[in-house]
Structure formats: C-alpha cells, structure tokens
Protein backbone atom coordinates (compact mmCIF):
# COMPACT_ATOMS: atom_id res chain seq x y z
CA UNK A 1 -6.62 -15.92 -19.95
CA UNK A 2 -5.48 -18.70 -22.27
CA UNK A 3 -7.21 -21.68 -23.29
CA UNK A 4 -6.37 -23.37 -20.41
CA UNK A 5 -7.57 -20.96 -17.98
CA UNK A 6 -4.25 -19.16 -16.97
CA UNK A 7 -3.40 -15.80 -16.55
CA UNK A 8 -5.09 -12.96 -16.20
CA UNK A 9 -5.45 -10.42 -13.93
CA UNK A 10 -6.26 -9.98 -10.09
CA UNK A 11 -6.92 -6.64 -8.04
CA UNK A 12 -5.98 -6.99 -4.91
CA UNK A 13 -6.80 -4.16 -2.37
CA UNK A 14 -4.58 -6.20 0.60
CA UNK A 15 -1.41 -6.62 -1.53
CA UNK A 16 0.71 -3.99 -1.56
CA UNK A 17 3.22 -4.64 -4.81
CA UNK A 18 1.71 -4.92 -8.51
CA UNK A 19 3.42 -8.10 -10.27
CA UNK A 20 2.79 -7.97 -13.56
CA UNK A 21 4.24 -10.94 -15.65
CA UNK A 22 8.07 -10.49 -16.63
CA UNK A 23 7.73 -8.93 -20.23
CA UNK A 24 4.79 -6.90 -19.04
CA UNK A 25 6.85 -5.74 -15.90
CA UNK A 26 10.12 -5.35 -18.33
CA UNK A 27 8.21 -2.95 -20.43
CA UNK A 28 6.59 -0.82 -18.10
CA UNK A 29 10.22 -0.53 -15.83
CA UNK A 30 12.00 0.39 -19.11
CA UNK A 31 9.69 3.19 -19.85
CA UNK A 32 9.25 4.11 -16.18
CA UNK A 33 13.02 4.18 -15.93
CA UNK A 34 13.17 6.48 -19.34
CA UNK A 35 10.85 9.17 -17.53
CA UNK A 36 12.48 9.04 -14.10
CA UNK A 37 16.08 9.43 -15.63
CA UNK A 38 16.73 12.61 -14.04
CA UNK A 39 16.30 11.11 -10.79
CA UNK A 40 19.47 9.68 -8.79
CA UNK A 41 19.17 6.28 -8.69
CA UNK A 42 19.43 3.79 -5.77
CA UNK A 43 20.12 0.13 -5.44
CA UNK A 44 17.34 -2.20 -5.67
CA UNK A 45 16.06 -3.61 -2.26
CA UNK A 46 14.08 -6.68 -1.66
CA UNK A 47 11.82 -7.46 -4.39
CA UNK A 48 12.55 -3.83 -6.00
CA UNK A 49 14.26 -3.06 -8.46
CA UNK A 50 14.15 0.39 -9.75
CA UNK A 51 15.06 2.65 -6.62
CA UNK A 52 15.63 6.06 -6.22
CA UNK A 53 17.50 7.95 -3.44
CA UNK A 54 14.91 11.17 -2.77
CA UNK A 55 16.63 12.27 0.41
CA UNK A 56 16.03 16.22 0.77
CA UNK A 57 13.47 16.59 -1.68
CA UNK A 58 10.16 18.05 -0.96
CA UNK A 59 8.68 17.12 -4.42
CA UNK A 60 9.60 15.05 -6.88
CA UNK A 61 8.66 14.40 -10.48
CA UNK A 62 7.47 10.94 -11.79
CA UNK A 63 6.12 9.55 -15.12
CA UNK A 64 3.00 8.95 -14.92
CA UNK A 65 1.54 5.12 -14.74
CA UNK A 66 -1.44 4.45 -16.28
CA UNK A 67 -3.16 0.62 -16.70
CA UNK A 68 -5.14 -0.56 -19.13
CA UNK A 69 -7.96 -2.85 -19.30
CA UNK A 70 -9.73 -5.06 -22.18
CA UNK A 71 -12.48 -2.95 -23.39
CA UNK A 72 -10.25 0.38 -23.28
CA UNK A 73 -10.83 0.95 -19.77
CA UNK A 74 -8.30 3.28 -18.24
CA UNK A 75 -6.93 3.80 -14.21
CA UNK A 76 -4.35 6.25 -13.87
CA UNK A 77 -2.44 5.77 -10.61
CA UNK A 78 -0.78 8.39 -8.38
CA UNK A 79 2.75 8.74 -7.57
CA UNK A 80 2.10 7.86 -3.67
CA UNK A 81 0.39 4.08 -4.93
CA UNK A 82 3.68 3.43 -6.57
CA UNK A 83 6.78 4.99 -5.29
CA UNK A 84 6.79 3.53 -1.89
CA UNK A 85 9.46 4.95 1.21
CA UNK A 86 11.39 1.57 1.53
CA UNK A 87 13.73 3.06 4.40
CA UNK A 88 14.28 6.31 6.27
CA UNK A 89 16.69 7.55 4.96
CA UNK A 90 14.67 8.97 1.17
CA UNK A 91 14.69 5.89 -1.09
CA UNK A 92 11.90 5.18 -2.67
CA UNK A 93 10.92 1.59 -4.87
CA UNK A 94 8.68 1.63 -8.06
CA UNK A 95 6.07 -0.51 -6.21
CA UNK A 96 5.82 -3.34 -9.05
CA UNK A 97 7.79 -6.54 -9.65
CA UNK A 98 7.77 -9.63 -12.02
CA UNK A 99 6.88 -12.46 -11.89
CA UNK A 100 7.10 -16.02 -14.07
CA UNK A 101 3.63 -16.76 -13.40
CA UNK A 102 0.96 -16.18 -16.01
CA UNK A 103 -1.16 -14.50 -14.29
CA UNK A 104 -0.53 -10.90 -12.93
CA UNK A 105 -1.74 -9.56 -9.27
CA UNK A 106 -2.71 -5.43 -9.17
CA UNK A 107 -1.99 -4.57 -5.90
C-alpha cells in the first residue's frame, strides 16, 4: 500500500480469478508460460490468456505457483486452483489475469 492508501492485496474466497496488477501478472505468466512450454497451447478465452488444449490427457504437468507474502510467508497453490476447464472440449486457462488497478484481488 502506498502513501495514499492504494494497493495492496485482497483474498477473496468468492472470486474465482487471481488479478494481480499488470507487471506482477506479466511476470508470473512469463515464467508460468516457460514451465508449461511443453504443453500445446490454446487461444486465450475471455479474460484468459494463457490456454492450453489438454484434450485426452489423464495427467498433466504444471509449474508450480507459489505466492508470497510480506514477512516471508509462503502458500503454494495446486494445479486444480489455477488451471481451470474453460470448455468441454480439454482447454484449460491459467486462472489469473491483470489488471491496471493498484491493488491486486487473490481469488
């Protein structure tokens, strides 16, 4: 939070997409995208944009995403809490976006 009281963070147990504030978001899909590069990727839809098509497969690999807080706190987050099934037919959306606003939601 800046001087002027914006930004921050907000955990949100009702929202279901993480926007983290653009550069934040940037850097985390650029490394998330490094990692998941031997997955076949899939056009963005909606709000999403780093899909992949997982048709067929009965496991799939995924970097790992792990948050951390001020004071050194650590969550790590399973796959299922952020590749989310975004039709039927086996794509799946990295479950975070960006935003322009200073302050970032944790969904």
């Amino acid at each position: 939070i800046d001087n002027d009281g914006n930004g921050g963070v907000i955990i949100d147990s009702g929202t279901a997409v993480t926007r983290l504030e653009s550069a934040v978001y940037e850097s985390l899909r650029h490394e998330f995208r490094k990692g998941a590069s031997h997955l076949s990727a899939a056009e963005g839809v909606a709000i999403f944009d780093t899909c992949y098509d997982l048709r067929g497969q009965s496991s799939v690999a995924v970097p790992a995403v792990e948050l951390e807080f001020a004071g050194g706190k650590k969550l790590q987050l399973p796959a299922k809490n952020f590749m989310i099934p975004v039709d039927l037919e086996g794509t799946f959306c990295f479950a975070f976006a960006g935003t322009t606003s200073p302050l970032s939601i944790i969904g």
